[in-house]
Protein backbone atom coordinates (compact mmCIF):
# COMPACT_ATOMS: atom_id res chain seq x y z
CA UNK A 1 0.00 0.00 0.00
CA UNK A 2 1.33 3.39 -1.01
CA UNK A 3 2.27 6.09 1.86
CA UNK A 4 -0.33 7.93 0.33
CA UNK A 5 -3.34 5.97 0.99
CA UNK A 6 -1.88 4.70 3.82
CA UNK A 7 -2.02 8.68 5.12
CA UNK A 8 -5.37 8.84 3.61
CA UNK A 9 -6.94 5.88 5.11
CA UNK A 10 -5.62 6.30 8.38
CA UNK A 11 -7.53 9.98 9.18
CA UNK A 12 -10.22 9.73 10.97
CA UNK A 13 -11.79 12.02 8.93
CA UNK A 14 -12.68 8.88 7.10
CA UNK A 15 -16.10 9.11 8.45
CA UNK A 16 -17.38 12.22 6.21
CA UNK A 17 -20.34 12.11 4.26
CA UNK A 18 -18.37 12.37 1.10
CA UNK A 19 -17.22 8.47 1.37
CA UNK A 20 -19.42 5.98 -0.46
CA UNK A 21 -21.97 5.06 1.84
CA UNK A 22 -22.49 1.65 0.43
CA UNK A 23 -22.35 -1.80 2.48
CA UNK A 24 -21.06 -4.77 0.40
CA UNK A 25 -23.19 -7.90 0.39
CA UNK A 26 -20.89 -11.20 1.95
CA UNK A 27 -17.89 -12.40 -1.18
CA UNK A 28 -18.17 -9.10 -2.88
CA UNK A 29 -14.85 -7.88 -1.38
CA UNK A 30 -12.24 -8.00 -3.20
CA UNK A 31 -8.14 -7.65 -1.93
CA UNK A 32 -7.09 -3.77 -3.03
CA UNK A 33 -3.90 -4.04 -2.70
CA UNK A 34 -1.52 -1.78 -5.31
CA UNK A 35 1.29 -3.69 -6.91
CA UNK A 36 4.45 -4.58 -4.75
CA UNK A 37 7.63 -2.19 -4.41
CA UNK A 38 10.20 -4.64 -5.58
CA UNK A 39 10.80 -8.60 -5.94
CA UNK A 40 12.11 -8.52 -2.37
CA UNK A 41 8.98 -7.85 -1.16
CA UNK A 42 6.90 -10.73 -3.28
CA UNK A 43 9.77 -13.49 -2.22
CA UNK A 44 9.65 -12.25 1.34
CA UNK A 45 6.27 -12.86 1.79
CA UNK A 46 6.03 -15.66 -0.49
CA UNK A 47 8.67 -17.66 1.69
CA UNK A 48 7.05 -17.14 5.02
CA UNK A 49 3.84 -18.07 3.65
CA UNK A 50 5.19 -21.43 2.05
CA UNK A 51 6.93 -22.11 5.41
CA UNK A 52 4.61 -21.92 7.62
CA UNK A 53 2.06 -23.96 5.49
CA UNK A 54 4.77 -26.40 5.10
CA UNK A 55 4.90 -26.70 8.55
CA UNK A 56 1.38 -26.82 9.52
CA UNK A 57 0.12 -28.89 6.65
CA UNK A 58 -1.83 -31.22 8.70
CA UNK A 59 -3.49 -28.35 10.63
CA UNK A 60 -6.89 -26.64 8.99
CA UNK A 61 -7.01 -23.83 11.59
CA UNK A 62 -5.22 -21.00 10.72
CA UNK A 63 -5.19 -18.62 7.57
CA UNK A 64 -2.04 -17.19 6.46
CA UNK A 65 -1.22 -14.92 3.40
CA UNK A 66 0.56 -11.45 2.32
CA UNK A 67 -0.52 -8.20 0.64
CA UNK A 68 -4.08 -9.35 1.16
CA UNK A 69 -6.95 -6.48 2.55
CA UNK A 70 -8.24 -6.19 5.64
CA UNK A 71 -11.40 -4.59 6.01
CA UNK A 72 -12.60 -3.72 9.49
CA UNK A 73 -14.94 -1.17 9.28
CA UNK A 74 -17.74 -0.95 12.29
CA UNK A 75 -20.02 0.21 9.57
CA UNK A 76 -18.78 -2.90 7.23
CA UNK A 77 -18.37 -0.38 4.42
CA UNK A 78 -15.74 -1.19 1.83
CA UNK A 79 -14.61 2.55 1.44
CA UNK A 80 -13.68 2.73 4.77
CA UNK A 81 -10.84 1.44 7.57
CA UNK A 82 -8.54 -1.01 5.20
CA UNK A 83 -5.19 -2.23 5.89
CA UNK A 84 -3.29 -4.60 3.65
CA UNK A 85 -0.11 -6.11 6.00
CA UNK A 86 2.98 -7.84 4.01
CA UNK A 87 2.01 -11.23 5.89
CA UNK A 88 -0.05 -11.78 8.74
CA UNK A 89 -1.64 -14.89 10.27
CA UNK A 90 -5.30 -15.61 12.26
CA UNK A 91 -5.29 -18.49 14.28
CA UNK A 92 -8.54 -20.40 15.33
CA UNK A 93 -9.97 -19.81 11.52
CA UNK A 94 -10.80 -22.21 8.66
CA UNK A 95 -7.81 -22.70 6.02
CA UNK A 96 -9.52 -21.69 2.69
CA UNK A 97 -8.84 -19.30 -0.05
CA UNK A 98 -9.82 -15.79 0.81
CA UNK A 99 -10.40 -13.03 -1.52
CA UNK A 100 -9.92 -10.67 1.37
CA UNK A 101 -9.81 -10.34 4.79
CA UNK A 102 -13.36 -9.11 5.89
CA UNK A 103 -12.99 -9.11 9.81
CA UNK A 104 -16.99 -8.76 10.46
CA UNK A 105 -17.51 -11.81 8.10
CA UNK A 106 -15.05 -13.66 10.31
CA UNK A 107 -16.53 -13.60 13.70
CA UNK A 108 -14.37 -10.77 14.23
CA UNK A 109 -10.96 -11.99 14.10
CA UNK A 110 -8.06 -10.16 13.88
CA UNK A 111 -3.98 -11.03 12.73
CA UNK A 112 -3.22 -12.65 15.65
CA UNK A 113 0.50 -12.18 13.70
CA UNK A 114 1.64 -9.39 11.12
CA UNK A 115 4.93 -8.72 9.61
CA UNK A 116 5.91 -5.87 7.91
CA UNK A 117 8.68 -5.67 4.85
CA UNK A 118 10.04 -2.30 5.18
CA UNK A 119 11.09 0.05 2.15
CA UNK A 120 12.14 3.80 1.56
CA UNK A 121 8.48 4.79 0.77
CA UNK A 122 6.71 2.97 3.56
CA UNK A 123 9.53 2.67 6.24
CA UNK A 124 8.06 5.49 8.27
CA UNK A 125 4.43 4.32 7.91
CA UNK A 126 5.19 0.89 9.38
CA UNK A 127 7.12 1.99 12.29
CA UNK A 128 4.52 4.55 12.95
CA UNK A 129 0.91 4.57 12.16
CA UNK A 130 0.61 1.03 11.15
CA UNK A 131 2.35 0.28 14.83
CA UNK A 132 -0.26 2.30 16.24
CA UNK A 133 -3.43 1.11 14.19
CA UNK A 134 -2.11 -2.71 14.78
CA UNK A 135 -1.74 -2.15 18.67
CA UNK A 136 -4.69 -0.12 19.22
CA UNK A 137 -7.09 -1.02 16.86
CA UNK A 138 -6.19 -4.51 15.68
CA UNK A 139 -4.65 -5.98 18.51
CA UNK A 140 -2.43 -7.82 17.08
CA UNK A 141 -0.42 -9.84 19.86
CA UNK A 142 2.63 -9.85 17.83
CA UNK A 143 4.28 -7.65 15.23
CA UNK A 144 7.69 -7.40 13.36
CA UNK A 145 9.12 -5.29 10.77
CA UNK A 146 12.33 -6.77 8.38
CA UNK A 147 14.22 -4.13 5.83
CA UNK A 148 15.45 -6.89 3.24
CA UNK A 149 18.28 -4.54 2.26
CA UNK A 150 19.70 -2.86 5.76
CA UNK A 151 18.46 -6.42 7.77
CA UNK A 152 16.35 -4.40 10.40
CA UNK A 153 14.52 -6.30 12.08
CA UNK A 154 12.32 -5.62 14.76
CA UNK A 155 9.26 -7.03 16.94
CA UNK A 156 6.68 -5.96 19.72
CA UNK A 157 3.94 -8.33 21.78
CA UNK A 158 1.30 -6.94 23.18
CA UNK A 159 1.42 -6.55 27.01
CA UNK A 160 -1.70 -4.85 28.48
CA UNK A 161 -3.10 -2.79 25.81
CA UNK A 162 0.76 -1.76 24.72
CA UNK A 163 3.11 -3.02 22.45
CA UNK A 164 6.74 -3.81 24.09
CA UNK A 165 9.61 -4.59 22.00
CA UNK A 166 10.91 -7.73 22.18
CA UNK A 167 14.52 -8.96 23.29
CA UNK A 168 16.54 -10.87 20.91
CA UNK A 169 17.99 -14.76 21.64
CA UNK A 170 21.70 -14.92 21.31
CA UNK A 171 20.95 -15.97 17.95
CA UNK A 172 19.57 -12.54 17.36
CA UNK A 173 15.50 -14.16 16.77
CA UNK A 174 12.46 -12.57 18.31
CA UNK A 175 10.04 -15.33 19.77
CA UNK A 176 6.59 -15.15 18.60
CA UNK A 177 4.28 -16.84 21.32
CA UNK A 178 1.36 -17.00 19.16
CA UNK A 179 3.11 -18.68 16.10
CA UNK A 180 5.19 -20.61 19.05
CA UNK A 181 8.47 -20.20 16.84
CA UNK A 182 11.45 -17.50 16.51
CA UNK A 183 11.81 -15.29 13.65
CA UNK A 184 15.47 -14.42 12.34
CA UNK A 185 17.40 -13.01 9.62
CA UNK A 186 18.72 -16.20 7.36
CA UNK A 187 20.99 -15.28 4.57
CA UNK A 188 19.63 -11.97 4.27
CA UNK A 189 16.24 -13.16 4.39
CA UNK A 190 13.63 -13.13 7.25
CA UNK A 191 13.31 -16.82 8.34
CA UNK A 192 11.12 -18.75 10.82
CA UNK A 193 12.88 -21.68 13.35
CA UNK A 194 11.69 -24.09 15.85
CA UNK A 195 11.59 -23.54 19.43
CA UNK A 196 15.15 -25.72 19.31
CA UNK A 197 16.42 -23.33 16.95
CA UNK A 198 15.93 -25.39 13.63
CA UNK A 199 15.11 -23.91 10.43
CA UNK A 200 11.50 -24.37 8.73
CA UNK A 201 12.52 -25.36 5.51
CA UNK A 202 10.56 -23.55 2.14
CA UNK A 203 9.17 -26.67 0.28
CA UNK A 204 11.69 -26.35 -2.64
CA UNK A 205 14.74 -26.69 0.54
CA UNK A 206 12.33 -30.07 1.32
CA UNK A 207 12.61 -31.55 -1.99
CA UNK A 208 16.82 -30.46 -2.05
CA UNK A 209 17.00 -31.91 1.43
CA UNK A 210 15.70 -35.20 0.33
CA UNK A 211 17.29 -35.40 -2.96
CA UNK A 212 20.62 -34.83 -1.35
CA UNK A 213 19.56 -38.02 1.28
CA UNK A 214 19.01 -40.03 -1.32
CA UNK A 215 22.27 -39.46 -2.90
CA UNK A 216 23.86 -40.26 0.29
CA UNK A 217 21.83 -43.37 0.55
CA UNK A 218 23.34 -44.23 -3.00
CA UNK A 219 26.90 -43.06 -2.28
CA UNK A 220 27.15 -45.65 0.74
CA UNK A 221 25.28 -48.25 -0.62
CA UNK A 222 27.68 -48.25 -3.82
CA UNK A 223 30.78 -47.83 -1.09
CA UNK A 224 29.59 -50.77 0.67
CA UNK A 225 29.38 -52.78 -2.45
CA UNK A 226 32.75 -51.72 -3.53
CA UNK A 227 34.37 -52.21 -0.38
CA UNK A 228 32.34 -55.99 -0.15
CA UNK A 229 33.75 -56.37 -3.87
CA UNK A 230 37.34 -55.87 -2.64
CA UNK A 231 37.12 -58.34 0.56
CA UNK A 232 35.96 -60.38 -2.15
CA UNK A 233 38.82 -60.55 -4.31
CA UNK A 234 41.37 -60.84 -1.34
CA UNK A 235 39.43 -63.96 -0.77
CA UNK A 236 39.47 -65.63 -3.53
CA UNK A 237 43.71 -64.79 -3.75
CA UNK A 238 44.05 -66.78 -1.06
CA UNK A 239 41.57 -69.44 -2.60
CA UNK A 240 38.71 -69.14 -0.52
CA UNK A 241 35.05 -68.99 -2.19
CA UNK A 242 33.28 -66.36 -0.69
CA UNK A 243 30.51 -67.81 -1.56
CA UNK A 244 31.50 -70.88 1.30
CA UNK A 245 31.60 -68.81 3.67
């Protein structure tokens, strides 16, 4: 979302009479959400999304996407009170496509997690007012912000009403109690790990993973044979059938 809508949407003067006073019938709204900044941004995004699914794939209760609207409006008016976050997560929903996040056509529900991928143009925005709408009006229990280029990285859980920042592992990763992981910077990229400190592996790292097993499997196997080949031979120099044996 562009630092001018997000200035624009944030006023409270939102509520004037010159806004299009229309309610949307249930499925008619749609994500608004302007094209990304840069391709650091889409694979950002992209990879959290793909590991977190990857790890949850046998759970059906949570929703998690990126650069997807949320529209929370008391009035459930379209023109009104949007946000779109980077990535966030709701726990304690169904796991089905969305075209958008429509809060009062999901009993209400919130990001229970949001991350932020900081740029130049909306740097200022996410450290401010979207701090501020996500701790006041969202609730959001936990938040983080990650520059891809300078490696900022940031997070807050909420305590009481107000967001406190969190204190970094030796590792340098911010624990998320509602995801019940750690977030940290991975070759220049924001990463998730287990509470032992493993990495969540993309799906694509899955599929390297076990190809590179396999060819270890093969690489011993054919070692084995070669080295049951040479005990072999040794045998049969000093005229012995392995075979009798």
């Amino acid at each position: 979302m562009t630092v001018a809508k997000d200035l624009e949407i944030f006023d409270d003067d939102l509520e004037s009479d010159d806004l299009e006073d229309v309610i949307f019938p249930p499925g008619d709204l749609l994500s608004d959400e302007p094209p990304l900044e840069n391709e650091l941004h889409l694979r950002q995004f992209i990879l959290l999304i793909q590991c977190l699914e990857w790890l949850w794939r046998d759970r059906q209760d949570f929703y998690a996407f990126g650069n997807l609207t949320i529209y929370y409006s008391p009035r459930q008016r379209k023109s009104e009170k949007f946000r779109g976050p980077d990535f966030f997560v709701v726990l304690g929903t169904e796991r089905k496509p969305r075209k958008s996040w429509v809060v009062w056509e999901e009993d209400g529900k919130y990001p229970n997690v949001i991350v932020e991928v900081l740029s130049p143009k909306t740097a200022n925005i996410d450290r401010g007012l979207k701090k501020q709408l996500y701790q006041d009006t969202f609730r959001t229990p936990d938040y983080f912000w990650f520059d891809p280029k300078t490696l900022e990285f940031k997070g807050f859980h909420l305590v009481d009403g107000r967001y406190q920042e969190l204190v970094p592992n030796e590792q340098g990763r911010l624990w998320s109690e509602q995801l019940g992981l750690w977030l940290g910077v991975h070759e220049s990229m924001l990463r998730l790990f287990t509470r032992e400190g493993e990495l969540i592996p993309a799906p694509e790292e899955v599929v390297e993973q076990e190809r590179q097993l396999k060819e270890q499997e093969r690489q011993l196997k054919e070692q084995a044979e070669q080295r049951a080949e040479r005990l072999a031979q040794k045998l049969r120099e000093l005229n012995i059938d392995p075979m009798d044996l």
